[in-house]
Protein backbone atom coordinates (compact mmCIF):
# COMPACT_ATOMS: atom_id res chain seq x y z
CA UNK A 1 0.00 0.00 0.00
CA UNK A 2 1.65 3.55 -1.09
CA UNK A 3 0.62 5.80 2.00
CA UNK A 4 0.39 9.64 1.26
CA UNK A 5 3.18 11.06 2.98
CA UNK A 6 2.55 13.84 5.61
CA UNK A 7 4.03 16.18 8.38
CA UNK A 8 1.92 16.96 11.61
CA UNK A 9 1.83 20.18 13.19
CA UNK A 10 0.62 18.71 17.26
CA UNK A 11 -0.64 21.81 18.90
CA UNK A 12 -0.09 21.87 22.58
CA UNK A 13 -0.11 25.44 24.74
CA UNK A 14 0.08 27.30 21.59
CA UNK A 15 -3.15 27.93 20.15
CA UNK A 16 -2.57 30.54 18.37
CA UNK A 17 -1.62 31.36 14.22
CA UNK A 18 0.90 34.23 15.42
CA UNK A 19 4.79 33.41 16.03
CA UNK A 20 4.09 29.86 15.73
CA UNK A 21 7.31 28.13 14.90
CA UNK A 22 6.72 24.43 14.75
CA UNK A 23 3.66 25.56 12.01
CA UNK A 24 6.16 27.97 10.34
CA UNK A 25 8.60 25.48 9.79
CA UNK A 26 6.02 23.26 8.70
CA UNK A 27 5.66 25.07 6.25
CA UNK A 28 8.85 25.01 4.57
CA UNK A 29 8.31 21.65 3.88
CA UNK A 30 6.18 20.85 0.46
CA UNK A 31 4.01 17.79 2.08
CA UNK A 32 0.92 18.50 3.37
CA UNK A 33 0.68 19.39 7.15
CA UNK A 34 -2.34 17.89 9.30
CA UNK A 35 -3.03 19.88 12.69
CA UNK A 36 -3.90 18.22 15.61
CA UNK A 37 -5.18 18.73 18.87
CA UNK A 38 -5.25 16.29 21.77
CA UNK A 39 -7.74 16.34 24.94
CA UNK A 40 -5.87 13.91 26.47
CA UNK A 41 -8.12 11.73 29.33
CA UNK A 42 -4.86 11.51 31.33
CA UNK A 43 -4.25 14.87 31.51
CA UNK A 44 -7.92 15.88 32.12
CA UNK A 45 -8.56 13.89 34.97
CA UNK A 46 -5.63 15.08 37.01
CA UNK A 47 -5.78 16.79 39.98
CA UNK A 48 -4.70 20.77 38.28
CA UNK A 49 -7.26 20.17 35.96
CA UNK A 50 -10.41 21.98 36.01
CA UNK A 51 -13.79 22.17 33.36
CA UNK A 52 -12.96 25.98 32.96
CA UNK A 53 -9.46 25.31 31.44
CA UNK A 54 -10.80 22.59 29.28
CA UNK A 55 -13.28 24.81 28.18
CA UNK A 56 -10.70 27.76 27.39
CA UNK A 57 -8.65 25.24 25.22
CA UNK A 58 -12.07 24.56 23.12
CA UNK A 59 -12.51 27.78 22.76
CA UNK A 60 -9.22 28.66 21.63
CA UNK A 61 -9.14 25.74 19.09
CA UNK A 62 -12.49 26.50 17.96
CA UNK A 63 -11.67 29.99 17.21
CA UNK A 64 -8.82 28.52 15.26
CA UNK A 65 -10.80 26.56 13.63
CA UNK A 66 -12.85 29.35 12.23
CA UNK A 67 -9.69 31.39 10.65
CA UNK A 68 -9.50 27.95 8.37
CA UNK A 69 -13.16 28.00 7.16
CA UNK A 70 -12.55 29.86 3.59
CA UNK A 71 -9.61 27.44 3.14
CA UNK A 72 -12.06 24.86 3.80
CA UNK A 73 -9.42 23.11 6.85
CA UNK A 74 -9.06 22.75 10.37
CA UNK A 75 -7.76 21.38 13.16
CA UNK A 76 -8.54 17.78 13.99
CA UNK A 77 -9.24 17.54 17.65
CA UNK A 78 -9.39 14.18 19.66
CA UNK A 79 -10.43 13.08 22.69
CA UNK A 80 -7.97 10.63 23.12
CA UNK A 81 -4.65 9.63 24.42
CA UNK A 82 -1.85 10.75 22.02
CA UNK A 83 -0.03 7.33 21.43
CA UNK A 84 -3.45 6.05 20.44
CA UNK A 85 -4.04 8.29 17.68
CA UNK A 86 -0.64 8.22 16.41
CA UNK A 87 -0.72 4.52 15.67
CA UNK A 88 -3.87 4.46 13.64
CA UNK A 89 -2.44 7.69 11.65
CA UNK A 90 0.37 5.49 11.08
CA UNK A 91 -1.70 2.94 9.22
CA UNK A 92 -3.09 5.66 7.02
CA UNK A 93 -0.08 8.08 6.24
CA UNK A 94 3.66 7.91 5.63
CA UNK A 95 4.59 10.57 8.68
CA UNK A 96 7.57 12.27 8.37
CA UNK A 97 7.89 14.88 10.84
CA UNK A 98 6.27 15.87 13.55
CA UNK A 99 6.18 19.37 14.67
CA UNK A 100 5.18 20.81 18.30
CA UNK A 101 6.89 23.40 20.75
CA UNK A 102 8.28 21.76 23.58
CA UNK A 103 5.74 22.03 26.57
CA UNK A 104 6.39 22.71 29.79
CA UNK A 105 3.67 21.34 32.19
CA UNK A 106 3.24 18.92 34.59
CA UNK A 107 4.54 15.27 35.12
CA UNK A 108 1.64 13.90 33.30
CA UNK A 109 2.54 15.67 30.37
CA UNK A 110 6.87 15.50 30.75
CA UNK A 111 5.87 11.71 30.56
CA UNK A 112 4.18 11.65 27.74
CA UNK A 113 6.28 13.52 26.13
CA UNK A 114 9.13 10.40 27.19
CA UNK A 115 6.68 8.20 25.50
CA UNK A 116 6.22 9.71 22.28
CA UNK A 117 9.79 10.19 21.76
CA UNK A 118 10.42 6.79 22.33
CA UNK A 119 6.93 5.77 20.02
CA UNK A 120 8.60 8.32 17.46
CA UNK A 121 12.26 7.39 17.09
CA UNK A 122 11.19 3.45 17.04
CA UNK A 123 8.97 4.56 13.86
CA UNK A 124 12.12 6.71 12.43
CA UNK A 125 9.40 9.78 12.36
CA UNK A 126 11.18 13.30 12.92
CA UNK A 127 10.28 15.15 15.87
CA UNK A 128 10.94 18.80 16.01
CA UNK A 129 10.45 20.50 19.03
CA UNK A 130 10.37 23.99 19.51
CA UNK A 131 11.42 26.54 22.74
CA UNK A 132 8.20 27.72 24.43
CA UNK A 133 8.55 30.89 25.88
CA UNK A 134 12.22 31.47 27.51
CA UNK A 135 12.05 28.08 29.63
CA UNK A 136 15.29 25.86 28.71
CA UNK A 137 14.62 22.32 29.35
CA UNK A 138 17.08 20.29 31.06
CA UNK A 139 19.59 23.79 31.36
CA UNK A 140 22.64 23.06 33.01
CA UNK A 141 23.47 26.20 34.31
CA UNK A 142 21.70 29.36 34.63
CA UNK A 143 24.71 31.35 33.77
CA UNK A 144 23.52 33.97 31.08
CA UNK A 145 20.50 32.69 30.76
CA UNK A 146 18.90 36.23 31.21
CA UNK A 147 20.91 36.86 28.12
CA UNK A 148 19.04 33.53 26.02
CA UNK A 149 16.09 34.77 27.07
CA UNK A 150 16.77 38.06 25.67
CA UNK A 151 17.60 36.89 22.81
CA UNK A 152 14.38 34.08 22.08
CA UNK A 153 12.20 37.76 22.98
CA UNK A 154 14.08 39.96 20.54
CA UNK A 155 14.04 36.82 17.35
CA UNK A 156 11.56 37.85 14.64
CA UNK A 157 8.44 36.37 15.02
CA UNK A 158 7.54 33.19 12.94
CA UNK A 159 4.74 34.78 10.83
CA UNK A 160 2.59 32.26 8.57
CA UNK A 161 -0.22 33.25 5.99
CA UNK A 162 -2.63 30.72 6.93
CA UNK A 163 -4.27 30.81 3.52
CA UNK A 164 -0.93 29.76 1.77
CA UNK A 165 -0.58 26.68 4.53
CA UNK A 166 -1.10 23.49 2.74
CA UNK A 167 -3.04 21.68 5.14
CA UNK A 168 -3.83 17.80 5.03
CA UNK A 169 -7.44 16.70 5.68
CA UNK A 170 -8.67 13.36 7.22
CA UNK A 171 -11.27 11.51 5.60
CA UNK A 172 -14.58 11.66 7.27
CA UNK A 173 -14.48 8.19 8.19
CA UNK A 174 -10.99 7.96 10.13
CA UNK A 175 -11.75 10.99 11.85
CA UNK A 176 -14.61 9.33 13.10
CA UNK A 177 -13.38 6.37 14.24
CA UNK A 178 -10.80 8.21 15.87
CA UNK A 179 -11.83 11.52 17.20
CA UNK A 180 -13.04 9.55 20.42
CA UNK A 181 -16.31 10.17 22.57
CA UNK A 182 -17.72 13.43 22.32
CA UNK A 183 -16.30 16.67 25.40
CA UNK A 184 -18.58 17.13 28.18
CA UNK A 185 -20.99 19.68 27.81
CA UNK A 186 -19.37 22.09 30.74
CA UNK A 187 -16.30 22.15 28.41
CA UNK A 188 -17.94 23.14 25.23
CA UNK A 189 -20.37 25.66 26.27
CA UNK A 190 -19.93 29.05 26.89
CA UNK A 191 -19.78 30.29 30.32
CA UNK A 192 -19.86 34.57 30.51
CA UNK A 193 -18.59 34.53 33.97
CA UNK A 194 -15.28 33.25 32.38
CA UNK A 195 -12.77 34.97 29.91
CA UNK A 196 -12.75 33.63 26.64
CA UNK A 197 -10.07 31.38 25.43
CA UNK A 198 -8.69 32.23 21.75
CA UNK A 199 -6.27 34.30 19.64
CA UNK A 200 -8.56 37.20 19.64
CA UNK A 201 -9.33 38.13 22.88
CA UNK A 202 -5.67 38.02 24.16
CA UNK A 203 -4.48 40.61 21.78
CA UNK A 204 -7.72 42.55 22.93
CA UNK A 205 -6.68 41.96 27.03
CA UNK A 206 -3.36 43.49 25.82
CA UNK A 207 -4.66 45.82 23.66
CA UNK A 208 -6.30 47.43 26.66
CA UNK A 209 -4.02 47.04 29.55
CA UNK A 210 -1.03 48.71 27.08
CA UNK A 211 -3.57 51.86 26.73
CA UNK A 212 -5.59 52.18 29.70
CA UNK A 213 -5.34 49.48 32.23
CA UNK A 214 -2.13 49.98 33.12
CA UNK A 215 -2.25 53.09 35.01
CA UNK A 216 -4.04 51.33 37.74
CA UNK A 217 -1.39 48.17 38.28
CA UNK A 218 1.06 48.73 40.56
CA UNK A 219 -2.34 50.58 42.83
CA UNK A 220 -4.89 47.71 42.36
CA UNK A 221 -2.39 44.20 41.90
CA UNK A 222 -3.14 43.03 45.92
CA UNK A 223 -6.21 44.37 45.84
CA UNK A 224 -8.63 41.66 44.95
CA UNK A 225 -11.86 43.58 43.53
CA UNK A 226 -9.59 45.93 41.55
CA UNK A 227 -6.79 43.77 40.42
CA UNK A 228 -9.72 42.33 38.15
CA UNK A 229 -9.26 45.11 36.02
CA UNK A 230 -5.81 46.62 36.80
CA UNK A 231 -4.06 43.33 36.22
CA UNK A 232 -3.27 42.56 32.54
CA UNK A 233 -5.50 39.24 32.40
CA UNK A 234 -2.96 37.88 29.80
CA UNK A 235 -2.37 34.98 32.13
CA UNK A 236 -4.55 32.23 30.57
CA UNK A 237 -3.59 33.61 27.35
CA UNK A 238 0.24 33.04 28.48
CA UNK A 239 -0.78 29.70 29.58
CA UNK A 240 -2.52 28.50 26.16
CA UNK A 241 -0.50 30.05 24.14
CA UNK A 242 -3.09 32.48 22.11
CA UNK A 243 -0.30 34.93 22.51
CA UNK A 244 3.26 34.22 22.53
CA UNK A 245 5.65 35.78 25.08
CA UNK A 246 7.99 37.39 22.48
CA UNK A 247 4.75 39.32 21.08
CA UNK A 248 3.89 40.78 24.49
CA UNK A 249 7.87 41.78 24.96
């Protein structure tokens, strides 16, 4: 069986299209790229997890999702272990690379992360993981690293047209059989008492803290009525990567 050879783009804590440098470099690649998304069960049910992160994830990839519409793509999401999904791609597609930003999260996550390395080199696919922020894996020193950090803030951003991406799509079927059971309703409905996870509203948080917010910070941060509005809120955007550090700097 000739399988259609691919690269993957596996989204993490960086929903976002802006300064994204696992999709940029993605993109210098002529195969088509499939995007991905895991709500991973293991990751879900552990104790730091909560329904209102979950559901600031969904909206972020949803939002995502609707920036590919007139390209007629988007972002496969499953509900589903990673490993899992990888093996049944595997039947389907010749992978070649795999492209992500290295995450920095919790144990559940650093261990998966083992996993798939392991999965990945025993199936000769390429993984390419970029920095996240200014954290340095395994760094054995901090000598100068005030100076790397400077110097990941000050890089150009990765900027990608998303209509020139040339994005893989699953067929109907697979996706089915693997997209795994459907998010609980707490996750994928809208709750206004929240902020809103996705691309937009971070550079709109920012937008307003940079012209008007701002004044009030260093007054309202340990106050907790008025921090609400004199902090920047770019925290879960931080977290989630709708926004990347370097754009903020």
């Amino acid at each position: 069986m000739n399988k259609k050879a691919i690269n993957i783009v596996w989204f993490k804590r960086d929903l976002r299209f802006t300064d994204h440098e696992p999709l940029y470099l993605a993109q210098q690649s002529e195969l088509p790229i499939l995007l991905v998304y895991f709500f991973e069960p293991s990751l879900m049910a552990h104790d730091d997890s909560d329904a209102r992160h979950w559901r600031f994830v969904y909206e972020s990839v949803k939002e995502m999702q609707s920036k590919l519409e007139k390209n007629a793509a988007e972002i496969y999401y499953f509900h589903s272990e990673v490993q899992v999904v990888f093996e049944e791609l595997l039947n389907e597609y010749d992978i070649q690379s795999v492209f992500s930003h290295q995450e920095i999260g919790n144990k559940v996550s650093y261990d998966r992360d083992i996993c798939m390395q392991s999965f990945f080199d025993v199936n000769k696919i390429s993984w390419k993981q970029s920095q996240m922020h200014g954290v340095i894996r395994k760094l054995k020193s901090r000598s100068d690293w005030d100076k790397r950090w400077e110097n990941v803030m000050r890089a150009n951003p990765k900027v990608v047209d998303v209509s020139t991406l040339k994005i893989a799509d699953l067929p109907p079927d697979l996706y089915s059989k693997l997209k795994g059971e459907e998010l609980p309703k707490e996750i994928t409905t809208r709750n206004k008492n929240f902020q809103q996870g996705g691309e937009y509203w971070a550079w709109r948080y920012l937008d307003s803290f940079v012209k008007e917010r701002y004044v009030n910070y260093s007054k309202h941060i340990s106050k907790p009525s008025l921090s609400r509005k004199g902090c920047s809120r770019l925290s879960p955007y931080l977290t989630y990567g709708n926004i990347s550090m370097r754009m903020i700097y």
